[in-house]
Protein backbone atom coordinates (compact mmCIF):
# COMPACT_ATOMS: atom_id res chain seq x y z
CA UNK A 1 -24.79 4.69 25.22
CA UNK A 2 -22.81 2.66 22.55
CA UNK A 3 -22.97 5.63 20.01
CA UNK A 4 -21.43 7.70 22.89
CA UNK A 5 -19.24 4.71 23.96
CA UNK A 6 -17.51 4.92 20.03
CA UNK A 7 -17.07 8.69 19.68
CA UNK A 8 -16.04 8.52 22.99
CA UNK A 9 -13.36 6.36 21.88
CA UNK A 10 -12.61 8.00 18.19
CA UNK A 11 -12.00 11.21 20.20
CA UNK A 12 -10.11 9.56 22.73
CA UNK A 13 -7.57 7.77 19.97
CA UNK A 14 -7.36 10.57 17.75
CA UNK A 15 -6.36 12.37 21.00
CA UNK A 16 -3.98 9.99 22.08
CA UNK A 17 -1.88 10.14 18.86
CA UNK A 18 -1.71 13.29 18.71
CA UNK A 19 1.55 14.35 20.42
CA UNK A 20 3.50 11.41 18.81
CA UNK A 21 2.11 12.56 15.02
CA UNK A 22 2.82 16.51 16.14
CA UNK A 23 6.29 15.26 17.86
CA UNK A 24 7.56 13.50 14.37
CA UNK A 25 6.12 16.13 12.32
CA UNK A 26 3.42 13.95 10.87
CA UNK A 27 0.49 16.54 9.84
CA UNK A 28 -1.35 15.57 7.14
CA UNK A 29 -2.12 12.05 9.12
CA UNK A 30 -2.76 14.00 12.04
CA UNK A 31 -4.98 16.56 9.70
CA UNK A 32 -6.63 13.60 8.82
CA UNK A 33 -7.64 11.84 12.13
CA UNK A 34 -9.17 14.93 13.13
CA UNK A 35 -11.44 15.76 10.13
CA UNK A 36 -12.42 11.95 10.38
CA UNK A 37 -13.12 12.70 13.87
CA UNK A 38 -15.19 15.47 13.05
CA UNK A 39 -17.14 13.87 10.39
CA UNK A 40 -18.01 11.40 12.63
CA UNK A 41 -19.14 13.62 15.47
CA UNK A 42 -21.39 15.53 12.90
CA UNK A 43 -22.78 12.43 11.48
CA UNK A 44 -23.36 10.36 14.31
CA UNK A 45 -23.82 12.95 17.73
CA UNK A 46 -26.55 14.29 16.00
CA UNK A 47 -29.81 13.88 14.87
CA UNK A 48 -29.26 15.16 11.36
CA UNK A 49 -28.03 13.69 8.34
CA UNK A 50 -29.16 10.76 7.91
CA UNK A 51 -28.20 9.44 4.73
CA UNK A 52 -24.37 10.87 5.51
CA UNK A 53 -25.01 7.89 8.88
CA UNK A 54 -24.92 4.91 5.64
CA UNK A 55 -22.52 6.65 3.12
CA UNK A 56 -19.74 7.52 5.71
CA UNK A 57 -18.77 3.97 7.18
CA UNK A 58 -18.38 2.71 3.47
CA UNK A 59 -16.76 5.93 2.26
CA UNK A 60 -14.57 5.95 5.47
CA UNK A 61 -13.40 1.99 4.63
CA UNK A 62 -12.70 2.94 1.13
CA UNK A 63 -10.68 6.12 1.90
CA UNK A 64 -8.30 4.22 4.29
CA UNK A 65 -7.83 0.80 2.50
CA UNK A 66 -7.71 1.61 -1.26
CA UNK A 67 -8.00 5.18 -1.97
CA UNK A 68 -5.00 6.61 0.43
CA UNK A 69 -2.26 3.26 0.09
CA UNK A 70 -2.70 4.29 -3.72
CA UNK A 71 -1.70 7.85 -2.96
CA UNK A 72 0.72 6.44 -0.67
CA UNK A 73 2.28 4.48 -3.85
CA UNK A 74 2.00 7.02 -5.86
CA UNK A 75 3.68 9.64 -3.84
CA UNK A 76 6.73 7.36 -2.94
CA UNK A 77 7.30 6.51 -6.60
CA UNK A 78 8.05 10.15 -6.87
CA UNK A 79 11.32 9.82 -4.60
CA UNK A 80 14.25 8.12 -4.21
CA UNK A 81 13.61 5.96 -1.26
CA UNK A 82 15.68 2.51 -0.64
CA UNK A 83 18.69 0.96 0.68
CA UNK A 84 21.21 3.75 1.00
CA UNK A 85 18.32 6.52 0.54
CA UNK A 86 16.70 5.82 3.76
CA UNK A 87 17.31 8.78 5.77
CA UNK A 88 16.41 12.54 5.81
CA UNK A 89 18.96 15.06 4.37
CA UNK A 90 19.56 16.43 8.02
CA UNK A 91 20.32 13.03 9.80
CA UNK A 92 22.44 12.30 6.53
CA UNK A 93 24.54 15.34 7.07
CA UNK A 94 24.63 14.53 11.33
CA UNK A 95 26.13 10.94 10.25
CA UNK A 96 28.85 12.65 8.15
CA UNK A 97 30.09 14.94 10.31
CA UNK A 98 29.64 12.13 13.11
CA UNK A 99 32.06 9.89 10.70
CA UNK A 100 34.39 12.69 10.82
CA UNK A 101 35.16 13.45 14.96
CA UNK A 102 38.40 12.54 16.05
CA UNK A 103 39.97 12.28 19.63
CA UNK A 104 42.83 14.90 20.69
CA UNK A 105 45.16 14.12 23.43
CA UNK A 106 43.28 16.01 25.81
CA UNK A 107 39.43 15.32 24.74
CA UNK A 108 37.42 14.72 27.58
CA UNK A 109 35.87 10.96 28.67
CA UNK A 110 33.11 10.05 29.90
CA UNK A 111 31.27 7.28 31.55
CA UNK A 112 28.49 6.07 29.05
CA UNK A 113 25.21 4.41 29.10
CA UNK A 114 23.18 4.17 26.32
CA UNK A 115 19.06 4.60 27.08
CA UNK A 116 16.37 4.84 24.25
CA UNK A 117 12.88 6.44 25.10
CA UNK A 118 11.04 3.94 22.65
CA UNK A 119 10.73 6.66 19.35
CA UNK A 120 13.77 4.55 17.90
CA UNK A 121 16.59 7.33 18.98
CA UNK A 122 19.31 6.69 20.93
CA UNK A 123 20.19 9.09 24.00
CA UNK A 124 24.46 8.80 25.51
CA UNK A 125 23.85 9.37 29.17
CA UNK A 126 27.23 10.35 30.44
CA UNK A 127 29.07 10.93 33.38
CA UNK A 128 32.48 13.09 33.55
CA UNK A 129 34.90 11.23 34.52
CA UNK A 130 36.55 14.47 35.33
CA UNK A 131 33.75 16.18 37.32
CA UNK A 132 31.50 13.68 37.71
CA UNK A 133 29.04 15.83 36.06
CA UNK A 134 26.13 13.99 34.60
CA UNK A 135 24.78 14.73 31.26
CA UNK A 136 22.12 13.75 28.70
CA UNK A 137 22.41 13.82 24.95
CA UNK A 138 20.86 12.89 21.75
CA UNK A 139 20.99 14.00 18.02
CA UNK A 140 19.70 17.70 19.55
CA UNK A 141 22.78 18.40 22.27
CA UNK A 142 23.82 17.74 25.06
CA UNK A 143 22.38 19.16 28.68
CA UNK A 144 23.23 18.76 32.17
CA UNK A 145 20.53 16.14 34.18
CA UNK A 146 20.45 14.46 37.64
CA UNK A 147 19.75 10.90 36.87
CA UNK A 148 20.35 7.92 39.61
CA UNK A 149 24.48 7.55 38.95
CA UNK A 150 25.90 4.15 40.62
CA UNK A 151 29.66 3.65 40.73
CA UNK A 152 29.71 6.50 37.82
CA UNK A 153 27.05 5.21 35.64
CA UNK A 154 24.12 6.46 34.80
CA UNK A 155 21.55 3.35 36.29
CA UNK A 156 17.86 4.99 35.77
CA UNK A 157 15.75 8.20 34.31
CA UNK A 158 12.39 9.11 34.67
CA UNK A 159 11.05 8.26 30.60
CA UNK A 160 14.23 6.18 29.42
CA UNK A 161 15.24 2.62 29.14
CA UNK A 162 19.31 1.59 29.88
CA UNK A 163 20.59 -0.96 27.06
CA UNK A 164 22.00 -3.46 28.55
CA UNK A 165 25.79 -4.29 27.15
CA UNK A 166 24.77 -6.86 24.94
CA UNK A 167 22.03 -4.73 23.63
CA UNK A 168 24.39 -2.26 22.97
CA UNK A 169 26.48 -4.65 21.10
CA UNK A 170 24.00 -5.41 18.90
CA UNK A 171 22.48 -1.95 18.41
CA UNK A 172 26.61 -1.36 17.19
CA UNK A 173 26.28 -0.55 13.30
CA UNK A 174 23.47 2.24 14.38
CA UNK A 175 25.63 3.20 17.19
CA UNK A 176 28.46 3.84 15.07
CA UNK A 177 26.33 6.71 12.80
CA UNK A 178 25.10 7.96 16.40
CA UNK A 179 26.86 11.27 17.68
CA UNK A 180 26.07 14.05 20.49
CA UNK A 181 26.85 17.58 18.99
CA UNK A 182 28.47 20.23 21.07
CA UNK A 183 30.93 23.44 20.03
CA UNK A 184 33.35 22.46 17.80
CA UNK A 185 33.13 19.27 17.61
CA UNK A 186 30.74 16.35 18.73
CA UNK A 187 30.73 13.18 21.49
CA UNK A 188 31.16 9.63 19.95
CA UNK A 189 31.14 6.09 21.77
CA UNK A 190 34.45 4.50 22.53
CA UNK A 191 33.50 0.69 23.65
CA UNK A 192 30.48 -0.35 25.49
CA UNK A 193 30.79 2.15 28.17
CA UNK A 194 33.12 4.74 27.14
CA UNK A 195 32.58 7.70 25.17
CA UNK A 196 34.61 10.45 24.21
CA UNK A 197 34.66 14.53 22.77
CA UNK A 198 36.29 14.50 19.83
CA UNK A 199 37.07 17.26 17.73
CA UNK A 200 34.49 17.35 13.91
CA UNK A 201 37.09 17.90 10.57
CA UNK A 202 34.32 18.99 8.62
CA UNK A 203 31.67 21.78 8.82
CA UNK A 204 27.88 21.94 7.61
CA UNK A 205 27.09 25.13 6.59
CA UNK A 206 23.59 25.49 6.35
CA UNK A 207 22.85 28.39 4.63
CA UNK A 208 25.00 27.60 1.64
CA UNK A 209 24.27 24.19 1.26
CA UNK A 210 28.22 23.15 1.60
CA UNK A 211 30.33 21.08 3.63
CA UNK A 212 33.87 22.27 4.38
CA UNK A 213 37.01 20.18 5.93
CA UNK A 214 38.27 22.39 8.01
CA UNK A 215 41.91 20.90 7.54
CA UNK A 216 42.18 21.07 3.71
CA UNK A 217 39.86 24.14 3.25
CA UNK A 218 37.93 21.88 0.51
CA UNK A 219 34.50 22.67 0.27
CA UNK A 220 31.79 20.02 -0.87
CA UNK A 221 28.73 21.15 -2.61
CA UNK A 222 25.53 18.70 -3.34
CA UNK A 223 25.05 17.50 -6.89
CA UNK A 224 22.40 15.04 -7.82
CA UNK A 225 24.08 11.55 -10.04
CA UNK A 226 21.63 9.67 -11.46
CA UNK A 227 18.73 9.29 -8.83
CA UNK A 228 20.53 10.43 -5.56
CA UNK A 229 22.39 13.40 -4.63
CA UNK A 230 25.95 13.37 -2.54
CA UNK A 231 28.40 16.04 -0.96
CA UNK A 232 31.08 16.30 -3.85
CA UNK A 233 34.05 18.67 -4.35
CA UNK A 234 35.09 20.42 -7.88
CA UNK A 235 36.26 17.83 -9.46
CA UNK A 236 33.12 15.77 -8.46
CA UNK A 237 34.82 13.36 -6.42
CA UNK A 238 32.34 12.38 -3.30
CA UNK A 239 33.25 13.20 0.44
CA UNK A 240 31.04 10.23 1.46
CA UNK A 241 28.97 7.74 -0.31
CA UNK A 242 26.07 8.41 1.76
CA UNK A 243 22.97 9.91 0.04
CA UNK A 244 19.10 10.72 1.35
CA UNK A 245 15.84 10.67 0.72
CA UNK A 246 14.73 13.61 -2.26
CA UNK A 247 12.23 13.97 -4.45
CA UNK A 248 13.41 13.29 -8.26
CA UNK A 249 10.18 13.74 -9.64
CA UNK A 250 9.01 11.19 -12.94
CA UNK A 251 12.50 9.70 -12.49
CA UNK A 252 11.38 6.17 -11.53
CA UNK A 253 8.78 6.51 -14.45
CA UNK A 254 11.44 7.47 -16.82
CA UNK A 255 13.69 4.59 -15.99
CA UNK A 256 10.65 2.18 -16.61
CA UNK A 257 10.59 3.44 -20.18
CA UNK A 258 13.74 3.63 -21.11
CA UNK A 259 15.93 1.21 -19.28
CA UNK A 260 17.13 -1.57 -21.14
CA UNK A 261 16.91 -4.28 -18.60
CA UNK A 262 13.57 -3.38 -18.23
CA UNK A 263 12.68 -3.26 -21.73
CA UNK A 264 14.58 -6.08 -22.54
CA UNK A 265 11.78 -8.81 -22.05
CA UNK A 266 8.80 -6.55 -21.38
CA UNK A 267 6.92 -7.71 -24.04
CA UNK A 268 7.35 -11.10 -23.60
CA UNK A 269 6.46 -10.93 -20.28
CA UNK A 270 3.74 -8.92 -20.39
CA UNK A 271 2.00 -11.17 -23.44
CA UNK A 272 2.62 -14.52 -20.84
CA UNK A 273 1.49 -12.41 -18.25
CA UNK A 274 -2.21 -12.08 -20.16
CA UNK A 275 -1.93 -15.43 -20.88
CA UNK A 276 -1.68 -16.93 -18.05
CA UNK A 277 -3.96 -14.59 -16.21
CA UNK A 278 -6.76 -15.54 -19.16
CA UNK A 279 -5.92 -19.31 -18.84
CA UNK A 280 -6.15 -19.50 -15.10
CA UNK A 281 -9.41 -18.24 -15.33
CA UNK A 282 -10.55 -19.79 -17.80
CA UNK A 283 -9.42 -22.79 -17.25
CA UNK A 284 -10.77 -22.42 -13.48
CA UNK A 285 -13.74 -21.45 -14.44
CA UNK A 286 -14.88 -24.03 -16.93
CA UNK A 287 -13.73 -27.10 -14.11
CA UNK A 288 -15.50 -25.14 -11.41
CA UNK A 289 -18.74 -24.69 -13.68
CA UNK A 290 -18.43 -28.31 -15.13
CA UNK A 291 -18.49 -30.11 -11.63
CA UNK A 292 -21.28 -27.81 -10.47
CA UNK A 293 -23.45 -28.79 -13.77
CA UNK A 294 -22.75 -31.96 -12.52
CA UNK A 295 -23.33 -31.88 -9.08
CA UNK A 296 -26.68 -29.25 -9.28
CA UNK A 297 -28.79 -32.91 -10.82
CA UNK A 298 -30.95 -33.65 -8.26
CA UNK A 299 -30.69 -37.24 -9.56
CA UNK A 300 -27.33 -37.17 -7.57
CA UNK A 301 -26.70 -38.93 -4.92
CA UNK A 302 -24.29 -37.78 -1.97
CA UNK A 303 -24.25 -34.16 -3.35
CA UNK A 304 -23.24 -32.70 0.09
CA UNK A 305 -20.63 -35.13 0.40
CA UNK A 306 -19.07 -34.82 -3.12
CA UNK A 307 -19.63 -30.90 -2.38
CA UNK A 308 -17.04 -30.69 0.57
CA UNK A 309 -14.42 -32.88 -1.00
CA UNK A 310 -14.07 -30.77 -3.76
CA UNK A 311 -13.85 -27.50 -1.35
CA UNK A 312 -10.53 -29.80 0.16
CA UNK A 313 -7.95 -27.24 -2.26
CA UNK A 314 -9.57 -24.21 -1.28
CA UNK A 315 -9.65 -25.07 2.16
CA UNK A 316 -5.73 -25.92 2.58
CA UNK A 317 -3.26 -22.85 2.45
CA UNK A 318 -2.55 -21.81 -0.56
CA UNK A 319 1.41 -21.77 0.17
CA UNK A 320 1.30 -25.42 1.66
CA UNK A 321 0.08 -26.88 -1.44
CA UNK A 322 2.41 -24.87 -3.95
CA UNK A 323 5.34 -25.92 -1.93
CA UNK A 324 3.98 -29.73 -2.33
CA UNK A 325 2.85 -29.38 -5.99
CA UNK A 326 6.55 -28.63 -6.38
CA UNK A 327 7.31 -31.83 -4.80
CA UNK A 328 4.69 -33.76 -7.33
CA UNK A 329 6.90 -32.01 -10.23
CA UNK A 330 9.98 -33.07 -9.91
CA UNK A 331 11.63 -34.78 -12.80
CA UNK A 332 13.20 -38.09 -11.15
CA UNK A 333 10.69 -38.33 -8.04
CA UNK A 334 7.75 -36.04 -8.72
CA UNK A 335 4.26 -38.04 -8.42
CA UNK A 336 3.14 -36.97 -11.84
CA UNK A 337 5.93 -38.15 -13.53
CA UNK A 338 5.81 -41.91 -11.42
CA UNK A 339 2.45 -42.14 -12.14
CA UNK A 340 2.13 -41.35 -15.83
CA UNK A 341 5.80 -42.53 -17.04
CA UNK A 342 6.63 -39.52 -18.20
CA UNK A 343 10.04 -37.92 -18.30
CA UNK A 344 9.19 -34.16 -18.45
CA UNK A 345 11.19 -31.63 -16.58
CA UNK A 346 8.64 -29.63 -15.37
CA UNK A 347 10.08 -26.99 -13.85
CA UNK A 348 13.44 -26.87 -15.78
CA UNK A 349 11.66 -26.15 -19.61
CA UNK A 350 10.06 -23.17 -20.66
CA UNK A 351 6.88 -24.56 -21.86
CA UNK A 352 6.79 -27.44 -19.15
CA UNK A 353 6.66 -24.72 -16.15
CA UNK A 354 4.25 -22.79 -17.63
CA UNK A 355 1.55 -26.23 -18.02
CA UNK A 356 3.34 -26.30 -14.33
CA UNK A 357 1.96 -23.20 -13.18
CA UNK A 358 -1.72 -23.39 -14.96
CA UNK A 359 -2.12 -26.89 -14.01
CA UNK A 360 -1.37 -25.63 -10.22
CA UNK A 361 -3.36 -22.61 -10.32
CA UNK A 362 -6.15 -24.76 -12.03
CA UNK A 363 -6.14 -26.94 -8.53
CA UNK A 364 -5.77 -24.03 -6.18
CA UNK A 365 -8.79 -22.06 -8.15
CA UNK A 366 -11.59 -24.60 -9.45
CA UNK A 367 -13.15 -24.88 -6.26
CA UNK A 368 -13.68 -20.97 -5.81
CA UNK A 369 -15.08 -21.08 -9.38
CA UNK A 370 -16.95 -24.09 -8.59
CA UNK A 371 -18.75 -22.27 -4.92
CA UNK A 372 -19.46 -18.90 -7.53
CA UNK A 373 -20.74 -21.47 -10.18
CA UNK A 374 -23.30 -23.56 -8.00
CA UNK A 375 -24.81 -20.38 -6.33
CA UNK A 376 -25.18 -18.81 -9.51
CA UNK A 377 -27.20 -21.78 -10.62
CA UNK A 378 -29.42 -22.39 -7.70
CA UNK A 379 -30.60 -19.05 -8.25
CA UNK A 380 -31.95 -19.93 -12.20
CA UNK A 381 -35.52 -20.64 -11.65
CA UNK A 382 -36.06 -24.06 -12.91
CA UNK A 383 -39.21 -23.14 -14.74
CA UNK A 384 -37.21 -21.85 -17.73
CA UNK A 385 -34.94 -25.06 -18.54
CA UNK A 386 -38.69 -26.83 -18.07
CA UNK A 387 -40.15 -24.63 -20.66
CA UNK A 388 -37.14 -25.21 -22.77
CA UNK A 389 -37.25 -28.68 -22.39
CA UNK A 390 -40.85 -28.62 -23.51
CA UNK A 391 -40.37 -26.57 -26.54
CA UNK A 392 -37.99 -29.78 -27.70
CA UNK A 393 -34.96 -28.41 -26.27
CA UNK A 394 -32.31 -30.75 -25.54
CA UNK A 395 -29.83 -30.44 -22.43
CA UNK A 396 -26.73 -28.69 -24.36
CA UNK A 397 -29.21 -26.59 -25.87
CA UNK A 398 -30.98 -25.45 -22.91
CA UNK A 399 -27.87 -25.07 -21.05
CA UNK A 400 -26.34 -22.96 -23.44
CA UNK A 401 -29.39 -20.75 -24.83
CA UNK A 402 -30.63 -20.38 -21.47
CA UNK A 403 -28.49 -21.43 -18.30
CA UNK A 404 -25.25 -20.63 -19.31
CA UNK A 405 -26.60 -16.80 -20.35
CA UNK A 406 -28.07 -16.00 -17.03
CA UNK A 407 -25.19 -17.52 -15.14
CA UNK A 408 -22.56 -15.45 -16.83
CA UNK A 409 -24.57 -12.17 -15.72
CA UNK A 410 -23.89 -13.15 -12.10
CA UNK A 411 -20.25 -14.36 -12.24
CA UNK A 412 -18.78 -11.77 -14.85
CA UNK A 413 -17.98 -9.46 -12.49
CA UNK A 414 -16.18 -12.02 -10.44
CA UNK A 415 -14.26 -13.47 -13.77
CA UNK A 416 -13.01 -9.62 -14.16
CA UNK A 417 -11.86 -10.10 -10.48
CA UNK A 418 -10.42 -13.10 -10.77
CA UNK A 419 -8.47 -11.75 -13.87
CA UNK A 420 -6.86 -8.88 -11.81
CA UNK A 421 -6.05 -11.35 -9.25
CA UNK A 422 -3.74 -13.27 -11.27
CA UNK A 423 -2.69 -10.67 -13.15
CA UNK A 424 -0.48 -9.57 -10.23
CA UNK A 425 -0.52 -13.77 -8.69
CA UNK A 426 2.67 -13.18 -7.11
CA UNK A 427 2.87 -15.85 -4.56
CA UNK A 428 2.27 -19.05 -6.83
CA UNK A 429 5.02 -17.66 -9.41
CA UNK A 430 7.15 -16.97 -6.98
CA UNK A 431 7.02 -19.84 -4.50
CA UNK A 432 6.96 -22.77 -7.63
CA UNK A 433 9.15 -21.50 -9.81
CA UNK A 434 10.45 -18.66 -8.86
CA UNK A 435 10.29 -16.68 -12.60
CA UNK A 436 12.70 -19.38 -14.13
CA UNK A 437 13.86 -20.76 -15.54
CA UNK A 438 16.68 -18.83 -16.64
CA UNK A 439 18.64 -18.55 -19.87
CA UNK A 440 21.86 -17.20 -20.58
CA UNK A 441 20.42 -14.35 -22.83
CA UNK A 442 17.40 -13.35 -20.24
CA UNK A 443 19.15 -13.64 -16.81
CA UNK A 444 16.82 -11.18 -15.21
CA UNK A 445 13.83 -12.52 -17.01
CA UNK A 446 12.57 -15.51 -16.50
CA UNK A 447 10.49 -17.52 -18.64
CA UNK A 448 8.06 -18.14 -16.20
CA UNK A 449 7.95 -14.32 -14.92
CA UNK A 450 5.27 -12.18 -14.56
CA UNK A 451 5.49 -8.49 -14.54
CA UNK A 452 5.01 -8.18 -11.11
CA UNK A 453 8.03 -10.90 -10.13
CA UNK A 454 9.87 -9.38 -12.93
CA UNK A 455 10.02 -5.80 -11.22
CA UNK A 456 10.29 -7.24 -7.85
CA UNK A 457 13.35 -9.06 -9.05
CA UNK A 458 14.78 -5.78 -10.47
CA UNK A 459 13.85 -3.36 -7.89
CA UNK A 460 14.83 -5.68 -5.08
CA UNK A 461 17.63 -7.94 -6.70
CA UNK A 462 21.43 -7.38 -6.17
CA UNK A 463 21.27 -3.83 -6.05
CA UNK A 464 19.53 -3.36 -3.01
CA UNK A 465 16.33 -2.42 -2.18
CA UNK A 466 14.82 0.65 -4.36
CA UNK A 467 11.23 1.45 -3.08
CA UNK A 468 10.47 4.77 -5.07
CA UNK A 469 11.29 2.70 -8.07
CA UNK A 470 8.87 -0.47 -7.02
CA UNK A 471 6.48 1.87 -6.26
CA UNK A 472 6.33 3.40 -9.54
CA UNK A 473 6.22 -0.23 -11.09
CA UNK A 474 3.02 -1.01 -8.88
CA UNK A 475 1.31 2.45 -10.13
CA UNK A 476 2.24 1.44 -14.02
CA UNK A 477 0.89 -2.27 -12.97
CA UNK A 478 -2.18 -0.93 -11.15
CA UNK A 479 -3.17 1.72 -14.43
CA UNK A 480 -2.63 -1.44 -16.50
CA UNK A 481 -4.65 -3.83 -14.53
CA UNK A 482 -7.30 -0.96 -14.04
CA UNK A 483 -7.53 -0.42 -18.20
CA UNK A 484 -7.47 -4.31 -19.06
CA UNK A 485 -10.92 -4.48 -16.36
CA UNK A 486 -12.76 -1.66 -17.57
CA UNK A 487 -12.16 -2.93 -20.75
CA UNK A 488 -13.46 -6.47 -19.43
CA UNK A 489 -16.73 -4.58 -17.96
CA UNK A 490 -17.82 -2.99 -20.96
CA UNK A 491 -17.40 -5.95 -22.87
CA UNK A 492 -19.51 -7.88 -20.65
CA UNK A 493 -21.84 -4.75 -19.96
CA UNK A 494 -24.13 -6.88 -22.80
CA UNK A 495 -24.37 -9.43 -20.65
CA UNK A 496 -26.88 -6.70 -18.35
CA UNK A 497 -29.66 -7.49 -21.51
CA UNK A 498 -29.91 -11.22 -20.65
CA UNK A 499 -33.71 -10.86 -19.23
């Protein structure tokens, strides 16, 4: 019943979204669903395949959470997308001609009311103030309907939502891109509640690509500058600044390579980036392993006790104690400075906020390392440092001829982990720090920065938000992180002949 119960319910979901995925012309996640569907329905309503019943949960989970948001990535990094690049060609094209209505003497009014059906569009329900004809339109045209009209307005329809005027208010800077198309021209909001037929100056013809104002005779043609593509007469002057989303192919890759800002401080950054993903886990690692040395004597008293105070970091949110570690490094009040009578300005000197930020990732990490450290030495059978110790080894000795081998076979792995993790440690760069501190000859790169802050800076910095070019940073970042751990693995892959 429960195995019937859960493909009852795959089926039913998969059904479900179906008209909403076909409706915004989403097929290859629609695709999708469905052959997941399927493979679960072959896998799991029968009584064959039996392995497939183990491989396909795992294979499933490692489809949807790492294999398709790296498609995802790389896919977008292939476009333009970002602020000013966020909608399709057509809706681009509706909001110019929209811009471009304007109201004769004798355009018609309406009564309006703005409803929304919950897929993010707008529809002007309108009443003729002439006729008292009611109508319905959205992005598609207009058409007559036979809502519930009170006093002239449209109140209610069966599948829509009325704004209410301060909704509409604030719904304003979409409303203003928003127009009804009918012959010749198109219907635009006037106020809250009025809206009007004006007559469109320019015309989208669709065939040849072109735009043409109607009162000049000038016709616009589209012609790609730098990553994004605009309407633009002969002498390339633009008839609006509004772009869309396109493909442009290894563009974002390209710019990576080549741009000087980008360029600029690479190397520097990427060398501190190693550096301080290798010190944070080494430095991590040989607290976390020291304390559980310590702590694994039986001869110690209160070990469960001693045991949970040091798990106190991990347990506290990571972001609370950054944001009070940058409180403790304060030049004039920071604790560290009161306490030790130093003077150092911690996070305004190069060298002082990078001891900053490996002294704080050494608190927020040693008791991870510490947890990996005294599991991996609970399981070392104590037989071997006893046969050690009879053979006239000492404790260093044993420790490091015998204990210290077998441990490393166990936590490797997660030391390659750990690597990647702060290899891309966003959060503790950017909430102590945040890259700096700045220079007058580096003012996009920080001294502090990483190369993931570094390219978040750049690709969402003053300039607006540039997706297709952040995603192409995060598939460089990912091939590099990927390279640095294989090459971490086979180096430890000698490790596998500790016996």
């Amino acid at each position: 019943m429960i195995r019937i119960l859960c493909l009852g319910i795959a089926v039913g979901t998969a059904a479900a979204l179906t008209p909403s995925l076909a409706g915004g012309g989403h097929y290859v996640v629609l695709t999708v669903a469905w052959v997941v569907v399927a493979v679960l329905l072959v896998t799991y309503g029968t009584g064959r395949a039996v392995t497939a019943k183990y491989l396909v949960p795992g294979t499933l989970l490692l489809v949807v959470f790492t294999v398709a948001p790296v498609l995802a990535t790389v896919q977008m990094s292939t476009t333009n997308y970002g602020d000013g690049t966020r909608t399709t060609k057509r809706e681009t094209v509706e909001r110019i001609l929209a811009n471009s209505v304007v109201q004769a003497p004798d355009s018609p009014t309406f009564n309006l009311t703005v409803g929304t059906s919950g897929d993010s569009d707008f529809t002007f329900f309108l009443v003729d103030r002439a006729t008292g004809t009611a109508y319905a339109g959205n992005r598609d045209g207009l058409k007559e309907v036979s809502p519930t009209v009170t006093r002239g307005f449209v109140t209610a329809a069966a599948g829509y939502t009325m704004l209410t005027p301060k909704q509409v208010n604030d719904a304003a800077a979409q409303l203003k891109e928003f127009a009804v198309p009918v012959e010749g021209g198109a219907i635009r909001q006037r106020g809250l509640r009025e809206a009007f037929e004006g007559r469109t100056m320019l015309r989208y013809d669709e065939a040849a690509d072109t735009i043409t104002d109607t009162a000049t005779g000038t016709s616009y043609t589209v012609q790609r500058q730098g990553d994004r593509e605009y309407f633009v007469d002969g002498q390339g002057e633009r008839l609006s600044e509004q772009s869309w989303r396109a493909g442009v192919g290894l563009e974002n890759y390209r710019r990576a390579f080549t741009d000087p800002r980008i360029l600029g401080g690479f190397l520097r950054i990427f060398g501190w980036t190693v550096v301080f993903a290798a010190g944070s886990v080494v430095l991590t690692f040989v607290v976390g392993l020291g304390l559980a040395v310590m702590l694994n004597d039986s001869r110690v008293r209160g070990q469960k006790v001693y045991r949970s105070i040091l798990l106190l970091p991990y347990a506290i949110p990571g972001f609370i104690s950054i944001l009070v570690w940058s409180g403790f490094f304060n030049q004039e009040f920071g604790l560290i400075n009161n306490l030790t009578g130093l003077d150092i300005d911690w996070l305004g000197d190069p060298w002082g906020a990078k001891a900053a930020l490996l002294l704080l990732n050494l608190w927020l990490g040693f008791p991870y390392m510490f947890l990996v450290a005294t599991g991996a030495l609970q399981s070392i059978p104590a037989e071997l440092r006893e046969a050690a110790t009879i053979d006239g080894a000492g404790a260093f000795t044993a420790f490091r001829r015998i204990t210290l081998p077998l441990l490393l076979v166990a936590v490797a792995p997660i030391l390659v982990a750990s690597f990647a993790f702060n290899f891309n440690n966003y959060n503790v760069i950017e909430l102590l720090t945040h890259g700096g501190p700045f220079t007058p000859d580096h003012p996009d790169a920080g001294a502090t920065d990483i190369l993931i802050s570094y390219t978040v800076r750049l690709a969402f910095g003053a300039g607006g938000a540039q997706f297709g070019f952040a995603a192409a940073i995060a598939t460089l970042l990912f091939v590099i992180t990927g390279v640095l751990a294989a090459a971490q693995f086979r180096a430890t892959r000698s490790l596998e002949e500790v016996h």
